[in-house]
PDB file of N, CA and C in Angstrom:
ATOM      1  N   UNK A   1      89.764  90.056  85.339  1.00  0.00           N
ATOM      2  CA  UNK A   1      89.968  90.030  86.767  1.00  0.00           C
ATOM      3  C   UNK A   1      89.005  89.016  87.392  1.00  0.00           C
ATOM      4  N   UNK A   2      89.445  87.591  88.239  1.00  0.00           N
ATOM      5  CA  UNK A   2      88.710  86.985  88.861  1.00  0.00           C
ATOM      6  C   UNK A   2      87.589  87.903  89.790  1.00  0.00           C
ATOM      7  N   UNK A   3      86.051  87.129  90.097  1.00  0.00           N
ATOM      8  CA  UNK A   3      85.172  88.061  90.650  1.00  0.00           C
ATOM      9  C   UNK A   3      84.643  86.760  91.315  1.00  0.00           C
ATOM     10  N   UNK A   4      84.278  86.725  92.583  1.00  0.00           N
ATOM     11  CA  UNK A   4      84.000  85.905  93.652  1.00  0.00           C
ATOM     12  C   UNK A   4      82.410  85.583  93.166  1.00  0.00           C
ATOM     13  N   UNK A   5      82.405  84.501  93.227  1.00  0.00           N
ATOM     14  CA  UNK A   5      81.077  83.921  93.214  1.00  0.00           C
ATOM     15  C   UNK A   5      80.300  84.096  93.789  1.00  0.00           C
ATOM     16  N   UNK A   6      80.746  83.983  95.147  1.00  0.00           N
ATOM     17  CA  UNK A   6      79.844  84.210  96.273  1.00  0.00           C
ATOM     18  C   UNK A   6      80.726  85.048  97.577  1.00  0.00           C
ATOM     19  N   UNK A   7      79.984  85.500  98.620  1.00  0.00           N
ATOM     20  CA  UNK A   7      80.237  85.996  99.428  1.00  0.00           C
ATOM     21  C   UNK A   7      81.268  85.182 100.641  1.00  0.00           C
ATOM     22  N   UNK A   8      82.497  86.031 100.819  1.00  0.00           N
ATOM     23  CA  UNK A   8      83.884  85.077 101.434  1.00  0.00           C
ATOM     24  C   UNK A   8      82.696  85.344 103.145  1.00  0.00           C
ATOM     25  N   UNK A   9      82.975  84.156 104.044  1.00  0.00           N
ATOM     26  CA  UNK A   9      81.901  84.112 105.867  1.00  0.00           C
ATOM     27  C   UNK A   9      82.980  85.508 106.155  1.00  0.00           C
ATOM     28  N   UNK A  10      83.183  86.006 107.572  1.00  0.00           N
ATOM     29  CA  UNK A  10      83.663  86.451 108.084  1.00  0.00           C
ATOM     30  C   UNK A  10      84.457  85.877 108.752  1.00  0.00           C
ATOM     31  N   UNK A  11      84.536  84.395 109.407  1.00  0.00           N
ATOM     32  CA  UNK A  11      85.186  83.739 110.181  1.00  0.00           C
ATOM     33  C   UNK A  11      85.984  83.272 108.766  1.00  0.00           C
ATOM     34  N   UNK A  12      86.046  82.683 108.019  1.00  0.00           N
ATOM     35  CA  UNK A  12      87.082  82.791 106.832  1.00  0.00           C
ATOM     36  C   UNK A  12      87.983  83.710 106.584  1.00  0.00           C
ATOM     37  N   UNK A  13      87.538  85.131 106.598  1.00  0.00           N
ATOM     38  CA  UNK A  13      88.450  86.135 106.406  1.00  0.00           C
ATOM     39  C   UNK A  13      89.218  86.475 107.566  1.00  0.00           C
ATOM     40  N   UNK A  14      88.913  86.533 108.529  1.00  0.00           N
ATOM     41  CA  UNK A  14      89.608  86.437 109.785  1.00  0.00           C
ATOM     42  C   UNK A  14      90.715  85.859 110.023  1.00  0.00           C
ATOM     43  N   UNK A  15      89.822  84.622 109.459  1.00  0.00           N
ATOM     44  CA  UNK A  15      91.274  83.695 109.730  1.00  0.00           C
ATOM     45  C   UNK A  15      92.568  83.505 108.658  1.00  0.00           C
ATOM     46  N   UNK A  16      91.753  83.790 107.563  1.00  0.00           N
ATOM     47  CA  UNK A  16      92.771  84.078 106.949  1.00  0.00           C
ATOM     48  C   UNK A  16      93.848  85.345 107.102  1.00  0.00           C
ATOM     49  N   UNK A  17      93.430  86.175 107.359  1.00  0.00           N
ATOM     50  CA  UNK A  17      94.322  87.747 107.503  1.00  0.00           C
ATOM     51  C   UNK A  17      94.703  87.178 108.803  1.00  0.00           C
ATOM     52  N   UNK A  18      94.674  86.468 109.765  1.00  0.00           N
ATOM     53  CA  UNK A  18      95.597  86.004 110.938  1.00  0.00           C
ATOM     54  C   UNK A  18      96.651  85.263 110.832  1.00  0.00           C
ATOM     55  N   UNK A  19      96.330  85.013 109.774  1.00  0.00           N
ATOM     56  CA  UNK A  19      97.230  84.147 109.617  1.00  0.00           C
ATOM     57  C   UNK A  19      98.848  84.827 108.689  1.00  0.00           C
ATOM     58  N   UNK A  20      98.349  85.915 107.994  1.00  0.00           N
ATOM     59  CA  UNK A  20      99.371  86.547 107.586  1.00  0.00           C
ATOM     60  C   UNK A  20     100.451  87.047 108.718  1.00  0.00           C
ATOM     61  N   UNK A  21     101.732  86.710 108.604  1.00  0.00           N
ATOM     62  CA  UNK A  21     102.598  87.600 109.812  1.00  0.00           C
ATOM     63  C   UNK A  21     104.210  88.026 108.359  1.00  0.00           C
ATOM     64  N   UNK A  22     104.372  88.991 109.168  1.00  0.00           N
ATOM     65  CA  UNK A  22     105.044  89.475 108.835  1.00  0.00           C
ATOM     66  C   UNK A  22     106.436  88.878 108.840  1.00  0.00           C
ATOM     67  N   UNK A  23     107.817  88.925 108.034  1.00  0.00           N
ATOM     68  CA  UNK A  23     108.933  88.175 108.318  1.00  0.00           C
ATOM     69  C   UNK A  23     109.684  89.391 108.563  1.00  0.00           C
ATOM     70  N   UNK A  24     111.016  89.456 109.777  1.00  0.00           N
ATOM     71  CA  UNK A  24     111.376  90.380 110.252  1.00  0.00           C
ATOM     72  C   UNK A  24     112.788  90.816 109.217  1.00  0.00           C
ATOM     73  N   UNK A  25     113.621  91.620 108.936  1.00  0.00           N
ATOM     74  CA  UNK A  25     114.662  91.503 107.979  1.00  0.00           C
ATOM     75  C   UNK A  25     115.687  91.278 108.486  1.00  0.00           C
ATOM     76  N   UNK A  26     116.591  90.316 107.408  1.00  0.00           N
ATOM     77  CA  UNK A  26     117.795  89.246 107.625  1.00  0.00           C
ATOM     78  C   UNK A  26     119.142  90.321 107.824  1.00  0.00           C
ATOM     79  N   UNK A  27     120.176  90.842 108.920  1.00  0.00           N
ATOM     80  CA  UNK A  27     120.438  91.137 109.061  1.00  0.00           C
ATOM     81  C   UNK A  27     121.876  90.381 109.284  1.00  0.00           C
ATOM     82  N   UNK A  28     122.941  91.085 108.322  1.00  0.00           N
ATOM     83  CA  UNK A  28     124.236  90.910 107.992  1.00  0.00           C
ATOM     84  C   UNK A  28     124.895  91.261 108.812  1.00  0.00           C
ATOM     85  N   UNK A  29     126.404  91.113 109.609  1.00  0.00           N
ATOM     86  CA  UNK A  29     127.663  92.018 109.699  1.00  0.00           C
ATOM     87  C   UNK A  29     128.242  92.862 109.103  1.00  0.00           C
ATOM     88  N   UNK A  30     128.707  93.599 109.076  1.00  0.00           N
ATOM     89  CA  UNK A  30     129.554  94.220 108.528  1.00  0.00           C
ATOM     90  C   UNK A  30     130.685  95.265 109.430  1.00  0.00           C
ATOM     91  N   UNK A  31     131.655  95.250 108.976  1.00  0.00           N
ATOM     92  CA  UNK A  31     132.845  95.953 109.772  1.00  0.00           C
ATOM     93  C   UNK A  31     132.458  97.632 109.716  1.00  0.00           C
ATOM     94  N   UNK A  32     132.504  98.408 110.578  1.00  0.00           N
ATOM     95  CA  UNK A  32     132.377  99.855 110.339  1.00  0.00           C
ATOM     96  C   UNK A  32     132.972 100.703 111.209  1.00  0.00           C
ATOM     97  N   UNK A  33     133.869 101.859 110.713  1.00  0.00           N
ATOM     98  CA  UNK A  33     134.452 102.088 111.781  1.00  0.00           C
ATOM     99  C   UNK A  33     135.415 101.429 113.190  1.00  0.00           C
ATOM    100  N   UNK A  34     135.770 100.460 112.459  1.00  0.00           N
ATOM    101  CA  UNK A  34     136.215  99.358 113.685  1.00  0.00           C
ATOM    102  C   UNK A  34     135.422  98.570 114.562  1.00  0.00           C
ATOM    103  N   UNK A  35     134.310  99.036 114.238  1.00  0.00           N
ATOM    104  CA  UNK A  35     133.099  97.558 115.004  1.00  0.00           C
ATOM    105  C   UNK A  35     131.906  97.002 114.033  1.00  0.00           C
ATOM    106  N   UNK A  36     131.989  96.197 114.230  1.00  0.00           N
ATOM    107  CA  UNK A  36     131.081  94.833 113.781  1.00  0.00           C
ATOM    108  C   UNK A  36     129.406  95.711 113.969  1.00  0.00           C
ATOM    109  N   UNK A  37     129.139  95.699 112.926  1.00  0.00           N
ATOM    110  CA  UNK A  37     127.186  96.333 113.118  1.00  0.00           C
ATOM    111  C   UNK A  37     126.812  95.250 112.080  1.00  0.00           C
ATOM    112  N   UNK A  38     125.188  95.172 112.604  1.00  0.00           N
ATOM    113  CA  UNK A  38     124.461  94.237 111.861  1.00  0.00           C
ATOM    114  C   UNK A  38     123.573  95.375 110.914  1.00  0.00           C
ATOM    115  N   UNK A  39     123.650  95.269 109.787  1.00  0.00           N
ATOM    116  CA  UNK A  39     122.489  96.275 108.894  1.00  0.00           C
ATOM    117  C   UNK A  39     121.699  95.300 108.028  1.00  0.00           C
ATOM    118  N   UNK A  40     120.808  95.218 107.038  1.00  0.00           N
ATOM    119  CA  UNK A  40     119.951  94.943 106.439  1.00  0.00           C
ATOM    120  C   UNK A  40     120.800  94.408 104.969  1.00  0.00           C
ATOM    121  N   UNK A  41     121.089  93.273 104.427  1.00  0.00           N
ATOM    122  CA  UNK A  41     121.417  92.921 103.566  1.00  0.00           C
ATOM    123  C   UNK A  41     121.465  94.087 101.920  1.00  0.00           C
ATOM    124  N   UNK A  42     120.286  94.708 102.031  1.00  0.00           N
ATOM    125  CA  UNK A  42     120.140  95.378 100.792  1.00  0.00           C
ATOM    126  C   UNK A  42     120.974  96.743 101.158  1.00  0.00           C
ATOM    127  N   UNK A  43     121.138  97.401 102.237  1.00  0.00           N
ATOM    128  CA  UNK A  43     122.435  98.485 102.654  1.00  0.00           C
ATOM    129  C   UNK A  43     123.896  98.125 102.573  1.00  0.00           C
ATOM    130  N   UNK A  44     124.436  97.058 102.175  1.00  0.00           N
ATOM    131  CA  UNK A  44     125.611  96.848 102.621  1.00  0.00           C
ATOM    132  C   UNK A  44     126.200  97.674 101.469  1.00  0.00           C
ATOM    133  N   UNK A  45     125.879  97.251 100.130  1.00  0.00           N
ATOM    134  CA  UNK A  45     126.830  98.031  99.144  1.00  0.00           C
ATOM    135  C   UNK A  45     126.931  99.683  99.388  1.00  0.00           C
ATOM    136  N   UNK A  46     125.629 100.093  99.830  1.00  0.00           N
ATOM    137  CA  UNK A  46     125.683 101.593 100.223  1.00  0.00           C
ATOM    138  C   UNK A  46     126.637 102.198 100.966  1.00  0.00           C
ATOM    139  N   UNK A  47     126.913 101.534 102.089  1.00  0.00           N
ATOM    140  CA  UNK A  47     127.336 101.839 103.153  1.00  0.00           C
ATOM    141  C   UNK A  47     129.065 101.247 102.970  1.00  0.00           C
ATOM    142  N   UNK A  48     128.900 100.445 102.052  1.00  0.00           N
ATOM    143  CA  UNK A  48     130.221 100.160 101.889  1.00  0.00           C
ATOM    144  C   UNK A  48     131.060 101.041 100.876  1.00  0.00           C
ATOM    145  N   UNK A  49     130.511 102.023  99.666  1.00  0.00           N
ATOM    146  CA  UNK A  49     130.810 103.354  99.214  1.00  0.00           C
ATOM    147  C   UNK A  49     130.414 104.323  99.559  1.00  0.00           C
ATOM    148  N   UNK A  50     130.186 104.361 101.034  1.00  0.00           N
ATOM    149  CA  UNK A  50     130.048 105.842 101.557  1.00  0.00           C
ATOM    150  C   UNK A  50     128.799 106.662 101.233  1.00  0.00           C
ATOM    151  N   UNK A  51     127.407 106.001 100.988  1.00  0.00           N
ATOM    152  CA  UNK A  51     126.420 106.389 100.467  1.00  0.00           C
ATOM    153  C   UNK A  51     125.588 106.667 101.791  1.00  0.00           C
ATOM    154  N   UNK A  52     125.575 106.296 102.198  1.00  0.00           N
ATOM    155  CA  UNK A  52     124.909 106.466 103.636  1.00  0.00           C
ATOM    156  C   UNK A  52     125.440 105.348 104.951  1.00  0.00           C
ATOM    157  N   UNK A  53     125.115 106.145 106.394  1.00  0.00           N
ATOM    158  CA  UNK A  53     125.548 105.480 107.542  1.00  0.00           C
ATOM    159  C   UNK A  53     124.976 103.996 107.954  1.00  0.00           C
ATOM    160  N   UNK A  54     125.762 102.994 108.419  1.00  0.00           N
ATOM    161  CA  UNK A  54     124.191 102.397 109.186  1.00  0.00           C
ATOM    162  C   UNK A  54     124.039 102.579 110.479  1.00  0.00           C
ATOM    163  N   UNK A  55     122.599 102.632 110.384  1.00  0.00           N
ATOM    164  CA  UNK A  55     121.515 103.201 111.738  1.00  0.00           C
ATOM    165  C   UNK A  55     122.483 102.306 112.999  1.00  0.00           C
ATOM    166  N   UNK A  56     122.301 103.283 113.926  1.00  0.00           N
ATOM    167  CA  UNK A  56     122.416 103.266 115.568  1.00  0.00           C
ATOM    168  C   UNK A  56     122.230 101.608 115.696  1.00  0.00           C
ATOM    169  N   UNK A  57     122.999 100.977 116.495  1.00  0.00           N
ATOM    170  CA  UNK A  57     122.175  99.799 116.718  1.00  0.00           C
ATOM    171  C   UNK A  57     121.461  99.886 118.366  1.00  0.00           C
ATOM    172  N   UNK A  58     120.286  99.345 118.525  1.00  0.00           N
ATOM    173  CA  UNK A  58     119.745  99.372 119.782  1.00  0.00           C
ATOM    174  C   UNK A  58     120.590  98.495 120.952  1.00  0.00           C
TER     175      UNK A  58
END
């Protein structure tokens, strides 16, 4: 396991963890019930054999 040589500043770590953002999830169509809902790419097969609903849309 790599082990730091030396001690990472604080203004380094900062900025680094700011810099992390999050990516929001890619959201598909799909027909349901007679209307068009957007769900989460990895639900579609579910929802397309009756495995579960997709969520409410806002």
């Amino acid at each position: 396991m790599a082990v730091p040589k030396r001690k990472t500043s604080r203004s380094n770590t900062r900025s680094r963890r700011a810099n992390w953002k999050a990516t929001p999830t890619g959201l598909v169509p799909i027909a349901y019930d007679g209307e068009v809902r957007r769900v989460p790419r990895r639900f579609v097969r579910a929802i397309e054999r009756g495995f579960m609903e997709p969520p409410e849309q806002l």
